[in-house]
Protein backbone atom coordinates (compact mmCIF):
# COMPACT_ATOMS: atom_id res chain seq x y z
CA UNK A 1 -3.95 -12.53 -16.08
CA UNK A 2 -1.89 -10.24 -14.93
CA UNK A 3 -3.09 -7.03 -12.57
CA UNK A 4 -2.53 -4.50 -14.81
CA UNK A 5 -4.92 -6.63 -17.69
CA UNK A 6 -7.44 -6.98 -14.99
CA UNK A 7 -6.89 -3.25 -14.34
CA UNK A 8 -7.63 -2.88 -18.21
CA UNK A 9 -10.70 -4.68 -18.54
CA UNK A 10 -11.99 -3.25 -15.24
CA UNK A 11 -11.70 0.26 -16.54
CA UNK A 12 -13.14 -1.39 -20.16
CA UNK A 13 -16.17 -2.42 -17.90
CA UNK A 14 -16.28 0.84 -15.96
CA UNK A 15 -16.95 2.52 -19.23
CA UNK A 16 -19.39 0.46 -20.45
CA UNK A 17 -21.04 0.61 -17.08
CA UNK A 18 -20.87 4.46 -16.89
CA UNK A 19 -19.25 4.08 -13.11
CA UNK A 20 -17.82 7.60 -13.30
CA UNK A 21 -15.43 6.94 -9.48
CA UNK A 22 -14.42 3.45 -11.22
CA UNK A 23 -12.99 5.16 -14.08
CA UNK A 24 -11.26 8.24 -12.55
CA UNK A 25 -9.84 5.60 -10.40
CA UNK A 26 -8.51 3.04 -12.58
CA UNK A 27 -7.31 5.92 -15.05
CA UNK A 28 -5.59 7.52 -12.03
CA UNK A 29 -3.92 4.13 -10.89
CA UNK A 30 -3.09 3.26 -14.83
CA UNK A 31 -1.44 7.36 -14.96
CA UNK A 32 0.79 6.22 -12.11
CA UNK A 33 1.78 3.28 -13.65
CA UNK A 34 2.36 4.29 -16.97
CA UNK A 35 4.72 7.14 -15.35
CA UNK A 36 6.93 4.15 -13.41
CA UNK A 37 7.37 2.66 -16.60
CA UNK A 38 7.99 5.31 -18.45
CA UNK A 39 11.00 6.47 -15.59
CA UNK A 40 12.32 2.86 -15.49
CA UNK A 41 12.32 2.15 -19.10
CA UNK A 42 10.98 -1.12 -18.69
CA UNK A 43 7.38 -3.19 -17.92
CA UNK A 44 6.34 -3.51 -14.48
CA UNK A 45 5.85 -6.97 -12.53
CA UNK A 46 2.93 -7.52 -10.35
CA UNK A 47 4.96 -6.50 -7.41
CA UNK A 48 6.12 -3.52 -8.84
CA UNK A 49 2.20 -2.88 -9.60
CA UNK A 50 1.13 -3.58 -6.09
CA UNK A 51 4.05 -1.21 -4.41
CA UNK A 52 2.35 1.60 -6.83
CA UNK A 53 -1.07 1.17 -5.55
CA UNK A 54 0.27 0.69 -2.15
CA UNK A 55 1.32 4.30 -2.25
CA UNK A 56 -1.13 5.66 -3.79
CA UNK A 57 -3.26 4.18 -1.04
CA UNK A 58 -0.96 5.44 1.61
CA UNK A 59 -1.50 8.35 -0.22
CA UNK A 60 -5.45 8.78 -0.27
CA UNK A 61 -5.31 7.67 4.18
CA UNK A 62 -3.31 10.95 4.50
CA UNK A 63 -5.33 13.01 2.44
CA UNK A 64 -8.26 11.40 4.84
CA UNK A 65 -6.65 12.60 7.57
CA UNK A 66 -5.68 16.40 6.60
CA UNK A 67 -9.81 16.76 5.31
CA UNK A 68 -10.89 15.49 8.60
CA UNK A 69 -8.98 18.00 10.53
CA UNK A 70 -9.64 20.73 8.09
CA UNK A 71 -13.59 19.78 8.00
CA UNK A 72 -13.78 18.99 5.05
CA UNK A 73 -16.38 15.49 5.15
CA UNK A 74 -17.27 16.15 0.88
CA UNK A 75 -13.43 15.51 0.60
CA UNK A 76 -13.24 12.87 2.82
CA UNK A 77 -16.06 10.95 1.85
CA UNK A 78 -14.53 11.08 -1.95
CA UNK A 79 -10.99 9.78 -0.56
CA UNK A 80 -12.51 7.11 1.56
CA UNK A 81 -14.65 5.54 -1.73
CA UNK A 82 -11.32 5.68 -3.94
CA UNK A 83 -9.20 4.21 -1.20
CA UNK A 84 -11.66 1.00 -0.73
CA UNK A 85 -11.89 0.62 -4.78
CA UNK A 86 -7.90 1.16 -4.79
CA UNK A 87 -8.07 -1.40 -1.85
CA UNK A 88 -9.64 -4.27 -3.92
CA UNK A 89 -6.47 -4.44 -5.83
CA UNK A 90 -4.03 -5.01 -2.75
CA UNK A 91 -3.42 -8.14 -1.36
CA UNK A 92 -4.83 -8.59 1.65
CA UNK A 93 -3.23 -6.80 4.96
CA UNK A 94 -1.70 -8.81 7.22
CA UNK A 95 -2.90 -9.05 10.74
CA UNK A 96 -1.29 -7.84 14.02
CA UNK A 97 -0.01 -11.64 15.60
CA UNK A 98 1.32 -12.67 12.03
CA UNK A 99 3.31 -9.53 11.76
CA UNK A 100 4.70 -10.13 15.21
CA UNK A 101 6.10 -13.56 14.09
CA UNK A 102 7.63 -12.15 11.04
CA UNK A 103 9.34 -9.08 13.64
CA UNK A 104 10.58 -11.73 16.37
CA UNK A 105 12.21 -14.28 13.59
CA UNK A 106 13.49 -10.74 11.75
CA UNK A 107 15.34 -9.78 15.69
CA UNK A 108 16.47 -13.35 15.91
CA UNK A 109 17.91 -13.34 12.03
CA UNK A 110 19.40 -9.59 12.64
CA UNK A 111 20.69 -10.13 16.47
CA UNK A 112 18.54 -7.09 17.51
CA UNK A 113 19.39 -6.11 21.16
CA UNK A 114 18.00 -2.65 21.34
CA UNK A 115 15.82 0.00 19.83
CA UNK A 116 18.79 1.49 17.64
CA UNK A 117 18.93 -2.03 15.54
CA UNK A 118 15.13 -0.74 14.12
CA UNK A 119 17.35 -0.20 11.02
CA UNK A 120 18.07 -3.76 10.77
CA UNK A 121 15.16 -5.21 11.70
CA UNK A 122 13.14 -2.92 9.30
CA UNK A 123 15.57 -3.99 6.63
CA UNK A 124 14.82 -7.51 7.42
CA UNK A 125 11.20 -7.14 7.68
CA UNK A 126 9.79 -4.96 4.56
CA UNK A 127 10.52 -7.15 2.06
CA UNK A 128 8.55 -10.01 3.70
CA UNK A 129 5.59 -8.18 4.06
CA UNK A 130 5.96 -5.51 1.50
CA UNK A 131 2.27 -4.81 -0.38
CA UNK A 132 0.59 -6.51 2.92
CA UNK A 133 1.11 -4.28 5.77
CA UNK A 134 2.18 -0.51 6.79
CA UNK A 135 5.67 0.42 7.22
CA UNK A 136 4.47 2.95 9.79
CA UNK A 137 2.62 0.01 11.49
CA UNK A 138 5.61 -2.46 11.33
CA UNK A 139 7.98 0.36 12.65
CA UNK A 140 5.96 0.69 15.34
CA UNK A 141 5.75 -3.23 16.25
CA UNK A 142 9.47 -3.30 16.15
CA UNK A 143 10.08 -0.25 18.65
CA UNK A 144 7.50 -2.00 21.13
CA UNK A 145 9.48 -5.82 20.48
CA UNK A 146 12.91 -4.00 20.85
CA UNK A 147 12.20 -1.75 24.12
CA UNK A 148 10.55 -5.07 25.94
């Protein structure tokens, strides 16, 4: 089954179930897809899928951040529960050391010698991890690997 028929029958279930955050989620995730399609004129892969609720993820952690600092905790709290229901359709993130690997054998591949070859490496490194971890996080990994 693919993730957007699981999406489906999740949102089917959410109905039934009267789980009011379940469906304004999965409606909101199945909007976003349905507009991709729509602009690409063609049916999205799983990937494809996953980099949409990726953003929309990314998405809901800065929204997280601009209620918190405009004191806003009804907000927040309302971001936070739609982020860890969009969060049960990612892949699992990957951790710190196995993202470290991936960088070093990415600055090997690439011939990285200094912090203006982040291009490269970044280039290298996305699609390996892409749906598992933070670009803003992996940027940040390679600076630290290339200024060592």
């Amino acid at each position: 089954m693919s993730l957007k028929q699981k999406m489906e029958e999740d949102l089917k279930q959410a109905l039934r179930d009267r789980a009011s955050l379940k469906v304004s989620c999965l409606r909101m995730v199945k909007a976003a897809v349905k507009n991709k399609e729509i602009d690409l004129r063609a049916e999205l892969n799983d990937t494809q899928v996953i980099g949409i609720l990726t953003t929309l993820a990314k998405q809901r952690r800065e929204s997280i951040e601009m209620f918190k600092k405009g004191n806003r905790p009804d907000l927040v709290q309302k971001e936070e529960e739609e982020l860890a229901f969009i969060e049960t359709y990612l892949p699992k993130q990957m951790d710190e050391a196995e993202l470290t690997k991936i960088i070093e054998a990415a600055i090997a591949e690439v011939g990285a010698k200094a912090s203006s070859d982040v291009g490269k490496v970044m280039k290298a490194v996305m699609p390996k991890v892409a749906g598992r971890a933070d670009g803003k996080i992996v940027n940040i990994l390679v600076l630290k690997k290339l200024v060592q």
